[in-house]
C-alpha atoms as a PDB file:
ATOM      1  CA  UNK A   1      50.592-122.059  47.684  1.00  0.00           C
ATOM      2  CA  UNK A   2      52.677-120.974  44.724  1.00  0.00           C
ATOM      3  CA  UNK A   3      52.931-119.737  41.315  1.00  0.00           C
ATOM      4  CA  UNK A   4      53.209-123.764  40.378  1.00  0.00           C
ATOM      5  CA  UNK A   5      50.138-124.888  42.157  1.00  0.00           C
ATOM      6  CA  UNK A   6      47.622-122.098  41.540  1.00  0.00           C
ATOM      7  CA  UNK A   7      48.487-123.434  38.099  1.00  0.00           C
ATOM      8  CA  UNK A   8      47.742-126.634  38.477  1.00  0.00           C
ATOM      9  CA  UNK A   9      44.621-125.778  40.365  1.00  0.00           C
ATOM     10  CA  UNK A  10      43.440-123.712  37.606  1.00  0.00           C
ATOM     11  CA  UNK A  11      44.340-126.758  34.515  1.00  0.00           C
ATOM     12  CA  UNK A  12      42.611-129.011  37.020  1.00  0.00           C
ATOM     13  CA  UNK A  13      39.088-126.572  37.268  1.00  0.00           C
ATOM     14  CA  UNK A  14      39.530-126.269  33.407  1.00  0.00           C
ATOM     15  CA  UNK A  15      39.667-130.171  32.885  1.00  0.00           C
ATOM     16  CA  UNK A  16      36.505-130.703  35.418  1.00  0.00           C
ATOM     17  CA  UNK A  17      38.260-132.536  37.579  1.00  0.00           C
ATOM     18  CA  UNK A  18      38.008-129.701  40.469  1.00  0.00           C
ATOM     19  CA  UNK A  19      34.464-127.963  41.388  1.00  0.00           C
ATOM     20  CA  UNK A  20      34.978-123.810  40.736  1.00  0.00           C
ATOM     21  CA  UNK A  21      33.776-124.235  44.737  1.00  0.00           C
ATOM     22  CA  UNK A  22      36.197-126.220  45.733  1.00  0.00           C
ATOM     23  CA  UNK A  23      38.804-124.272  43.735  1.00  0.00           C
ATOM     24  CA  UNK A  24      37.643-121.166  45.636  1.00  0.00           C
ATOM     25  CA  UNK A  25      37.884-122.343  48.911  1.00  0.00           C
ATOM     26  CA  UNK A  26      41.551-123.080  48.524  1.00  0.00           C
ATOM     27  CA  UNK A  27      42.102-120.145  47.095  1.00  0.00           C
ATOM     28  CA  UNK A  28      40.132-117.898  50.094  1.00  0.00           C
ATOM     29  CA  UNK A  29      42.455-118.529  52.310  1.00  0.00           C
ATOM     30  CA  UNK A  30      46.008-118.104  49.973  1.00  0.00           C
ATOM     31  CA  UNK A  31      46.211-114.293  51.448  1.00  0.00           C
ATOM     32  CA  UNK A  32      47.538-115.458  55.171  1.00  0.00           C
ATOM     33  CA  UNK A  33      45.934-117.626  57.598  1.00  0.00           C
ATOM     34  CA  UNK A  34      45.647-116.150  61.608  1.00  0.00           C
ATOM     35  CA  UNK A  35      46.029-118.897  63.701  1.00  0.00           C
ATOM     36  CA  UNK A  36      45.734-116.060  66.461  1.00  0.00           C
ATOM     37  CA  UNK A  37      49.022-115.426  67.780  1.00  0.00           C
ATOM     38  CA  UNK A  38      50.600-115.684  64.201  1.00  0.00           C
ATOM     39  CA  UNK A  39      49.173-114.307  60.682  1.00  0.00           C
ATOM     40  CA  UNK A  40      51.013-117.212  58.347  1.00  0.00           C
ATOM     41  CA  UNK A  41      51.911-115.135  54.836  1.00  0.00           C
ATOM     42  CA  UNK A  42      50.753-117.792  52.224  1.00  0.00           C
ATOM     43  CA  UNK A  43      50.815-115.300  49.974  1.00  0.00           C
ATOM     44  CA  UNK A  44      54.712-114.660  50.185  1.00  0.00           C
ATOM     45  CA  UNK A  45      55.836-117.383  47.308  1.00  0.00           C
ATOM     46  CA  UNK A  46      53.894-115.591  45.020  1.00  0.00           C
ATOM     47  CA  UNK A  47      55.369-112.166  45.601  1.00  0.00           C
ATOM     48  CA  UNK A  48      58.904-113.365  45.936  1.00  0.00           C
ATOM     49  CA  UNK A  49      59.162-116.820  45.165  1.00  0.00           C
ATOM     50  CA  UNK A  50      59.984-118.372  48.095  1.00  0.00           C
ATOM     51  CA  UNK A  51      57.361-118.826  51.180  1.00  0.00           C
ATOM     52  CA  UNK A  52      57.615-117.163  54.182  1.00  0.00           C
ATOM     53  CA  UNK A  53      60.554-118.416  56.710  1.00  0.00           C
ATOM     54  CA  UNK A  54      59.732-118.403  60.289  1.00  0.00           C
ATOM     55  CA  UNK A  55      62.225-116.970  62.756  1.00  0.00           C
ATOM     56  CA  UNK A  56      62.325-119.099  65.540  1.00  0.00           C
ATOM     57  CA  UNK A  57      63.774-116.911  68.249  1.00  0.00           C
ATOM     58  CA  UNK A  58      61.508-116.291  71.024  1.00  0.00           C
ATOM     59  CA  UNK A  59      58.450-118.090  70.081  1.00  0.00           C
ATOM     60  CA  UNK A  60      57.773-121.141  71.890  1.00  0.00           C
ATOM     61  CA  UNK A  61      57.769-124.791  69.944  1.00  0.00           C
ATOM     62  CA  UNK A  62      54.113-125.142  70.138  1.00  0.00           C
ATOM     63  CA  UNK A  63      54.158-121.902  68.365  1.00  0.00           C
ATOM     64  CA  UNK A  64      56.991-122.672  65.814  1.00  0.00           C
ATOM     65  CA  UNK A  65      55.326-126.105  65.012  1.00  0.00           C
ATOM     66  CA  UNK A  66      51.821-124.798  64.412  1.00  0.00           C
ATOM     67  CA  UNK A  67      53.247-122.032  61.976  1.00  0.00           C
ATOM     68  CA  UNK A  68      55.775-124.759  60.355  1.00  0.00           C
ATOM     69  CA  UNK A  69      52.954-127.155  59.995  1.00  0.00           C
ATOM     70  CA  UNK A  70      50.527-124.600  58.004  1.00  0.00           C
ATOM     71  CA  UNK A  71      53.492-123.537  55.595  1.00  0.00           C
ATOM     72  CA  UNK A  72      54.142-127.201  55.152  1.00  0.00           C
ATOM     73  CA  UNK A  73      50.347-127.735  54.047  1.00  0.00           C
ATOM     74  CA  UNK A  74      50.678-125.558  51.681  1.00  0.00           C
ATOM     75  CA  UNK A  75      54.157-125.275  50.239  1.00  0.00           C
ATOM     76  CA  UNK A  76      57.049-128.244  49.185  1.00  0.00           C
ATOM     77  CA  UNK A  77      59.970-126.063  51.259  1.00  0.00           C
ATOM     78  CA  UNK A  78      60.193-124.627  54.265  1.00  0.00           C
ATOM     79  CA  UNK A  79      62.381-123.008  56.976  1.00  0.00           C
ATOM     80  CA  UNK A  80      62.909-121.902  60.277  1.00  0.00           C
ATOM     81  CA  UNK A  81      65.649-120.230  61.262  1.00  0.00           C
ATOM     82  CA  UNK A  82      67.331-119.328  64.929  1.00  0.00           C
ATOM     83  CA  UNK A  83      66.255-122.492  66.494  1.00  0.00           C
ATOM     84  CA  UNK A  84      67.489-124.062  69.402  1.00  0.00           C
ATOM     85  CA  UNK A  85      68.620-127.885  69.854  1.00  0.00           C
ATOM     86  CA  UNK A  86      65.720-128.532  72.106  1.00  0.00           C
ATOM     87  CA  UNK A  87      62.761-126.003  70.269  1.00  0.00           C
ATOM     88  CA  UNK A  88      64.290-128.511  67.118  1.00  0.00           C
ATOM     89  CA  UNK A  89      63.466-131.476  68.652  1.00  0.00           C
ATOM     90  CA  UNK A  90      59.982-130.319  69.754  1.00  0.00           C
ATOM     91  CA  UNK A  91      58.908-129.649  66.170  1.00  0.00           C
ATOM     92  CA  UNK A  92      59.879-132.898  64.883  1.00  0.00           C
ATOM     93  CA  UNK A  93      57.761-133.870  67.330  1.00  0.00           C
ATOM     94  CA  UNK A  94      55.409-132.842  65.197  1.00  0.00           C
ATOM     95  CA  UNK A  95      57.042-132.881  61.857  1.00  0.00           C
ATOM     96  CA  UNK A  96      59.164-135.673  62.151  1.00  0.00           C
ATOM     97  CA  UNK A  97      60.433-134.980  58.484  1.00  0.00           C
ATOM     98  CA  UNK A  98      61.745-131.852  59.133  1.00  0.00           C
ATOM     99  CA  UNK A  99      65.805-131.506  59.507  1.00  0.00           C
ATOM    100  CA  UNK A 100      68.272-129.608  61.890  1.00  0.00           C
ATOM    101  CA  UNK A 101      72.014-128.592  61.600  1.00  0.00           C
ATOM    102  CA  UNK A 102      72.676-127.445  64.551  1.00  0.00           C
ATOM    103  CA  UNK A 103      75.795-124.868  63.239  1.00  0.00           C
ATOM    104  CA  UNK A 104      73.454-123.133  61.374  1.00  0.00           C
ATOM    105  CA  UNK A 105      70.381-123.190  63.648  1.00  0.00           C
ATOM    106  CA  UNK A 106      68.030-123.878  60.406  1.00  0.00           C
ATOM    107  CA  UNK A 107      65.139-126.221  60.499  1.00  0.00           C
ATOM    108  CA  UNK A 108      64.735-127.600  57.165  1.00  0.00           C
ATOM    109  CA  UNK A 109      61.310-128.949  55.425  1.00  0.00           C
ATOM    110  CA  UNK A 110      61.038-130.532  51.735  1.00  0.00           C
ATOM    111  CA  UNK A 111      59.351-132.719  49.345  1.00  0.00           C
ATOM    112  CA  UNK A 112      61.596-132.547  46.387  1.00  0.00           C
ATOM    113  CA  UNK A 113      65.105-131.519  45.811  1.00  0.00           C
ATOM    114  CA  UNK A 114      65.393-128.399  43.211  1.00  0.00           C
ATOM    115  CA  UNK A 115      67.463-128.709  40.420  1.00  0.00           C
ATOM    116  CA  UNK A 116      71.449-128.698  41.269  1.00  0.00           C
ATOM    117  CA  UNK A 117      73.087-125.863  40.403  1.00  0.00           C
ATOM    118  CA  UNK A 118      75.430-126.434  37.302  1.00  0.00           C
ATOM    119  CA  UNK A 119      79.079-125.256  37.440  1.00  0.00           C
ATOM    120  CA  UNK A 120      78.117-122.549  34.653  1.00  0.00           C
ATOM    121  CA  UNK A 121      75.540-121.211  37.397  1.00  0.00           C
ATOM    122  CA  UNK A 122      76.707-118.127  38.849  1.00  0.00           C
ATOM    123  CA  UNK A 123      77.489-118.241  42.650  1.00  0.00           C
ATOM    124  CA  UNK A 124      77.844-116.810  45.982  1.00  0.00           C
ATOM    125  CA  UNK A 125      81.275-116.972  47.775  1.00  0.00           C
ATOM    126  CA  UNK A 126      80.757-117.238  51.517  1.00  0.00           C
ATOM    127  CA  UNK A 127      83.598-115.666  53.331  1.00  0.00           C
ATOM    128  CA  UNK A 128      84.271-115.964  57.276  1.00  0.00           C
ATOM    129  CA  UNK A 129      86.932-114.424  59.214  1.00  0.00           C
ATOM    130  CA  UNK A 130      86.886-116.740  61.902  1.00  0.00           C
ATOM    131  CA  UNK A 131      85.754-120.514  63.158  1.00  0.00           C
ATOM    132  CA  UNK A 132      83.627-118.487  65.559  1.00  0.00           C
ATOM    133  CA  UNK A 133      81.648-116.876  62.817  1.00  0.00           C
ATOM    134  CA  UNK A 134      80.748-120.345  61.561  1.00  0.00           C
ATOM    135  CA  UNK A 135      77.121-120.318  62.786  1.00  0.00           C
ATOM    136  CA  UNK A 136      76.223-117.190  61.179  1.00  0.00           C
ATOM    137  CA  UNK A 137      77.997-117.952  58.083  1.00  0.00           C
ATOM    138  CA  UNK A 138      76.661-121.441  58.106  1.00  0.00           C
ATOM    139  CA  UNK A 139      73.120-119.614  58.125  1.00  0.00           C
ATOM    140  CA  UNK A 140      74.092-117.678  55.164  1.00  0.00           C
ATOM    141  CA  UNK A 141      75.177-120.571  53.133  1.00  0.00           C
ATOM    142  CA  UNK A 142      72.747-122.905  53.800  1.00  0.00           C
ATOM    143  CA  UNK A 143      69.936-121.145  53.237  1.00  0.00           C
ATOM    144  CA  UNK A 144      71.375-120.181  49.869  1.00  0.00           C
ATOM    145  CA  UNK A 145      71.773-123.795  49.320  1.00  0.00           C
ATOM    146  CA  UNK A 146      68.030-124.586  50.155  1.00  0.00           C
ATOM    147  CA  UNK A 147      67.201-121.361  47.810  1.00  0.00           C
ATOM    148  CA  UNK A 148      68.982-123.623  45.213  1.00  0.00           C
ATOM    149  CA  UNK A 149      72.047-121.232  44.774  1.00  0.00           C
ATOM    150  CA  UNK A 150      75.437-122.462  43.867  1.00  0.00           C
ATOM    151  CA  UNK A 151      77.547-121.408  47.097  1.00  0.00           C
ATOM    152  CA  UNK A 152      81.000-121.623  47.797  1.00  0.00           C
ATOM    153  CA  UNK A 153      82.581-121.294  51.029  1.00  0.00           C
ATOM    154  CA  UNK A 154      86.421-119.440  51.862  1.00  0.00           C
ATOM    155  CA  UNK A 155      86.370-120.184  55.694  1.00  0.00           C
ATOM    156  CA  UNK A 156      88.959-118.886  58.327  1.00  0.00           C
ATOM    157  CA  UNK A 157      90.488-116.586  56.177  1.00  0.00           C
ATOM    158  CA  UNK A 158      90.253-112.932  58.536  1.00  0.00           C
ATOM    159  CA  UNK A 159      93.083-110.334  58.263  1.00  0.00           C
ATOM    160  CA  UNK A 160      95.086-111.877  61.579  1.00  0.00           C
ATOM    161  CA  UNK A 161      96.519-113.670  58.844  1.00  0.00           C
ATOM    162  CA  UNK A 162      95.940-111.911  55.583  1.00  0.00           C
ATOM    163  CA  UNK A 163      97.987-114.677  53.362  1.00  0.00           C
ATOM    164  CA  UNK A 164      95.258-116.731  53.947  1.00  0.00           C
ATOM    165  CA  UNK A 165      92.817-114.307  52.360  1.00  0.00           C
ATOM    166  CA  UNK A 166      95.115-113.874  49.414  1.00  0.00           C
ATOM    167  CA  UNK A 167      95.551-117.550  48.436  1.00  0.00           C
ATOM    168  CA  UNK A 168      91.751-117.678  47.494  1.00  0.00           C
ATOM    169  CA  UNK A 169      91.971-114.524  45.501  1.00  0.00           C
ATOM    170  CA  UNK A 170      91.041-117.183  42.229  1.00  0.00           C
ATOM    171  CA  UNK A 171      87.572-117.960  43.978  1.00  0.00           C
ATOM    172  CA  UNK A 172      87.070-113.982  45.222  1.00  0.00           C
ATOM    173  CA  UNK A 173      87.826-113.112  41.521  1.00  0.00           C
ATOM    174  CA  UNK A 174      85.096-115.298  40.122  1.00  0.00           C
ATOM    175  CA  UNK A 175      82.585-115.080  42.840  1.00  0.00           C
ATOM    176  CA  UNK A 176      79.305-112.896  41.211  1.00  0.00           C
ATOM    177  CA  UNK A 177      78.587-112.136  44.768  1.00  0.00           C
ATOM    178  CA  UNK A 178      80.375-112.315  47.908  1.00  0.00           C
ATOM    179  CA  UNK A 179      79.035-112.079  51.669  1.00  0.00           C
ATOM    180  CA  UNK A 180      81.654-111.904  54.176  1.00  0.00           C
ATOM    181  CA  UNK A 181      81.030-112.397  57.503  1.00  0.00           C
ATOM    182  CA  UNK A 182      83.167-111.169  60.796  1.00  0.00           C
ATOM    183  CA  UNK A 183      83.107-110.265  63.979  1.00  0.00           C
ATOM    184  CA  UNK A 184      85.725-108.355  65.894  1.00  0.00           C
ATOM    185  CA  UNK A 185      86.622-104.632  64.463  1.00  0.00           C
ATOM    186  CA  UNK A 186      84.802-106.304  60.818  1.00  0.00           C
ATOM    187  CA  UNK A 187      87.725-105.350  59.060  1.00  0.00           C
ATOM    188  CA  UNK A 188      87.895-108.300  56.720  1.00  0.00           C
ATOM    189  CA  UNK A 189      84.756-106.737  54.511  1.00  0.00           C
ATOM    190  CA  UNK A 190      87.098-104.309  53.787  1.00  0.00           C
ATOM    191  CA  UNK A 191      89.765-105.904  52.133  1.00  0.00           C
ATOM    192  CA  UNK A 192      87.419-107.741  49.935  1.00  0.00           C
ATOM    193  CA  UNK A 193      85.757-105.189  48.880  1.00  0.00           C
ATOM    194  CA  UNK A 194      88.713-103.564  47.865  1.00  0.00           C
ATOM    195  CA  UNK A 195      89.749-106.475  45.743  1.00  0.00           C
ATOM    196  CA  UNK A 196      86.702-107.891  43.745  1.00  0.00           C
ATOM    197  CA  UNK A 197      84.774-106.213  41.133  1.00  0.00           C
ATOM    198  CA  UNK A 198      81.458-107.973  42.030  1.00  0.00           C
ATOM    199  CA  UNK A 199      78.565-106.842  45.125  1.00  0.00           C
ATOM    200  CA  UNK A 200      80.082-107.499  48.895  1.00  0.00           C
ATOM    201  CA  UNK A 201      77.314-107.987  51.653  1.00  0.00           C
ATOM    202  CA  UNK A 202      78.939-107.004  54.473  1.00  0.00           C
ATOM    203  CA  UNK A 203      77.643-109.726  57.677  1.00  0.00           C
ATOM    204  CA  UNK A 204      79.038-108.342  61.550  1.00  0.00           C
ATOM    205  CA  UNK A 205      78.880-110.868  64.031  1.00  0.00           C
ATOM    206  CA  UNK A 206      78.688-110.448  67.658  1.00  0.00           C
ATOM    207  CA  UNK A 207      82.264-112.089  67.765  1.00  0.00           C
ATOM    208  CA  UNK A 208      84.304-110.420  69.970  1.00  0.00           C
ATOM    209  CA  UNK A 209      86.177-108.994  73.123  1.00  0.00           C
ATOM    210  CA  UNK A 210      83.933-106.590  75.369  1.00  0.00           C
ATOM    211  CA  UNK A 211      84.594-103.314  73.300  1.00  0.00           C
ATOM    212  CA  UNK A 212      83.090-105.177  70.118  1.00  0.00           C
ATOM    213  CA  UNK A 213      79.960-104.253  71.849  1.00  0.00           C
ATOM    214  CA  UNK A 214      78.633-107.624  70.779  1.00  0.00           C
ATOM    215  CA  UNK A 215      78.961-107.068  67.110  1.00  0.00           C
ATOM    216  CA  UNK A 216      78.565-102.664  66.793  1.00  0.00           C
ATOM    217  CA  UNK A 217      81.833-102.342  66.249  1.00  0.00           C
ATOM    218  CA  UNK A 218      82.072-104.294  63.623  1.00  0.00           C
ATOM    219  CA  UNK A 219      78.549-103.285  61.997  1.00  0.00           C
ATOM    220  CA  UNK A 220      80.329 -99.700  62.087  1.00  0.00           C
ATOM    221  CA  UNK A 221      83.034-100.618  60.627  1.00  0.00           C
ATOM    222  CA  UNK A 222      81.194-102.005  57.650  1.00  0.00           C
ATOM    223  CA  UNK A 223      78.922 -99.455  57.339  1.00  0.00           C
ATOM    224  CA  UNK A 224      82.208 -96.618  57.227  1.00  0.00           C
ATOM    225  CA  UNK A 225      83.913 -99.119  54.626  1.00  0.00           C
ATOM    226  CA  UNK A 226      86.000 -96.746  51.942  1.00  0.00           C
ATOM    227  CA  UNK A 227      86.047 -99.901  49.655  1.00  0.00           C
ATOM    228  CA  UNK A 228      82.916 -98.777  46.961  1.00  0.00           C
ATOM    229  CA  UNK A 229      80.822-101.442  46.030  1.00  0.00           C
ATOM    230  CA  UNK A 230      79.620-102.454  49.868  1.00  0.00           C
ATOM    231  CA  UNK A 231      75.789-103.457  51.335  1.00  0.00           C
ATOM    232  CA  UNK A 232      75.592-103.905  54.823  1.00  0.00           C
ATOM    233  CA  UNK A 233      72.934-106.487  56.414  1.00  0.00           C
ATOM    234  CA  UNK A 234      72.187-106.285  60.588  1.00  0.00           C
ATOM    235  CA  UNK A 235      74.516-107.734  62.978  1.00  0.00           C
ATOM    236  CA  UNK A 236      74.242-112.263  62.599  1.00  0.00           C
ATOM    237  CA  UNK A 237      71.865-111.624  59.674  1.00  0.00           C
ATOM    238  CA  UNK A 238      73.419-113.970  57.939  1.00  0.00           C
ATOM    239  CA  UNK A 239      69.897-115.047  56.614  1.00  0.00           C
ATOM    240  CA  UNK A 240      69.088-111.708  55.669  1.00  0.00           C
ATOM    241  CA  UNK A 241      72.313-111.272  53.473  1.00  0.00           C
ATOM    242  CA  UNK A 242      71.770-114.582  51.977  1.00  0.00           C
ATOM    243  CA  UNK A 243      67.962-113.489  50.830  1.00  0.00           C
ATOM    244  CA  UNK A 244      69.763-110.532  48.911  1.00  0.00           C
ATOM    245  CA  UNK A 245      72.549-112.408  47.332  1.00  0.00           C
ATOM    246  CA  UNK A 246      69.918-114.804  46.238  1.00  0.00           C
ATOM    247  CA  UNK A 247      68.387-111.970  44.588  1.00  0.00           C
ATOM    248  CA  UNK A 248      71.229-111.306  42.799  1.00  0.00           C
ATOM    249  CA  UNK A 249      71.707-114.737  41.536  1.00  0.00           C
ATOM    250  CA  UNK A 250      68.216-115.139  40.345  1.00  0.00           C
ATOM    251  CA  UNK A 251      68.758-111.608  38.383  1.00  0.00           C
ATOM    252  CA  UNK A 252      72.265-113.226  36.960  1.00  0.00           C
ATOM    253  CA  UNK A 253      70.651-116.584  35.832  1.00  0.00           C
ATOM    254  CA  UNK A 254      67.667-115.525  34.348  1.00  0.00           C
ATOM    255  CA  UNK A 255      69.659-112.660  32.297  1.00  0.00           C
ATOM    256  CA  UNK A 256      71.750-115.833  31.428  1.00  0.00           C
ATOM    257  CA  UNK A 257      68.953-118.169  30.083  1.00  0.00           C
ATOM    258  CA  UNK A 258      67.492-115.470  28.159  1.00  0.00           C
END
């Protein structure tokens, strides 16, 4: 339930058309609900304005569908992330209206469409090194896009071939935020930081040769950045970086419109 409904709860209990019982009982259970191998966080839109997102990884699809189902009661978006082809199909099972791009691994629930983003919006730049850092930066994008955030995407642009880079130096420029996402020795976070004025969230990937140590190297590399200006998120977080740059964007916009 969120800041909208509670709301609309209370103008319906104020009209009559709702018992102050009835209203209460929905209301008892807007802290979490324990479904006994999972405490669901209904509670989470109204702290940060977004309901809770359920990481798939690991938990079976009975599991991922019960959780998905009781967010969907209750709220007009939801997400999963880190799901599998096959846990994907299990849930729409289930939830046959939910969605799944399999690059980005997201499982996708809504009613309505938010408002699109206007081109005066400020935006997120999504940067990738490499085609093989597509998934994670495919996270990062689309879950800004289902956060309603105007996202752009520079793709295939890492320093093997740093001209590439520089011919979307017009986009870095005007980016408000930029997450850029690489594997290898993560040197590409670098550069950009060193070029742009706005926040970099730095994204490792486990992309890599053996001494990449599945994405440390280039978390360390990130992390030892001389370019000022740098955040570092965990290694594939790409959902976790696009959470903060949504942040961000919501401070930008709202600073804007008032």
């Amino acid at each position: 339930m969120d800041a909208e409904q509670i709301r609309q709860l209370l103008l319906e209990v104020q009209a009559g058309q709702i018992d102050p019982d009835e209203a209460l009982e929905r209301l008892r259970i807007l802290p979490y609900e324990d479904l006994g191998f999972a405490r669901v966080d209904l509670h989470r839109s109204l702290r940060k304005g977004a309901p809770e997102v359920v990481f798939c990884q690991n938990k079976t699809a009975e599991q991922v569908s019960a959780i998905l189902q009781r967010l969907w009661q209750h709220h007009d978006r939801v997400m999963g992330t880190r799901a599998t082809y096959d846990l994907a199909a299990a849930v729409r099972q289930t939830l046959p209206e939910a969605r799944y791009d399999p690059i980005s691994r997201l499982i996708t629930l809504s009613r309505k469409d938010l408002p699109p983003p206007t081109e005066e919006d400020p935006f997120a730049l999504v940067v990738c090194a490499g085609t093989s850092d597509l998934p994670v930066a495919e996270e990062a994008a689309q879950t800004l896009e289902f956060f309603g955030d105007r996202t752009l995407r520079a793709y295939d642009v890492g320093v093997a071939g740093l001209h590439r880079l520089l011919d979307q130096r017009q986009l870095l420029f005007a980016a408000d935020v930029i997450l850029s996402v690489a594997g290898m020795e993560g040197a590409l976070t670098s550069v950009i930081g060193g070029l742009v004025s706005c926040p970099v969230i730095g994204v490792p990937t486990s992309v890599g040769y053996g001494a990449s140590f599945d994405g440390l190297a280039a978390l360390l590399s990130m992390l030892n950045s001389c370019s000022p200006g740098v955040a570092v998120v965990n290694i594939d977080n790409g959902f976790g970086a696009a959470q903060f740059a949504h942040l961000i964007l919501q401070r930008l916009k709202r600073k804007g419109d008032g």
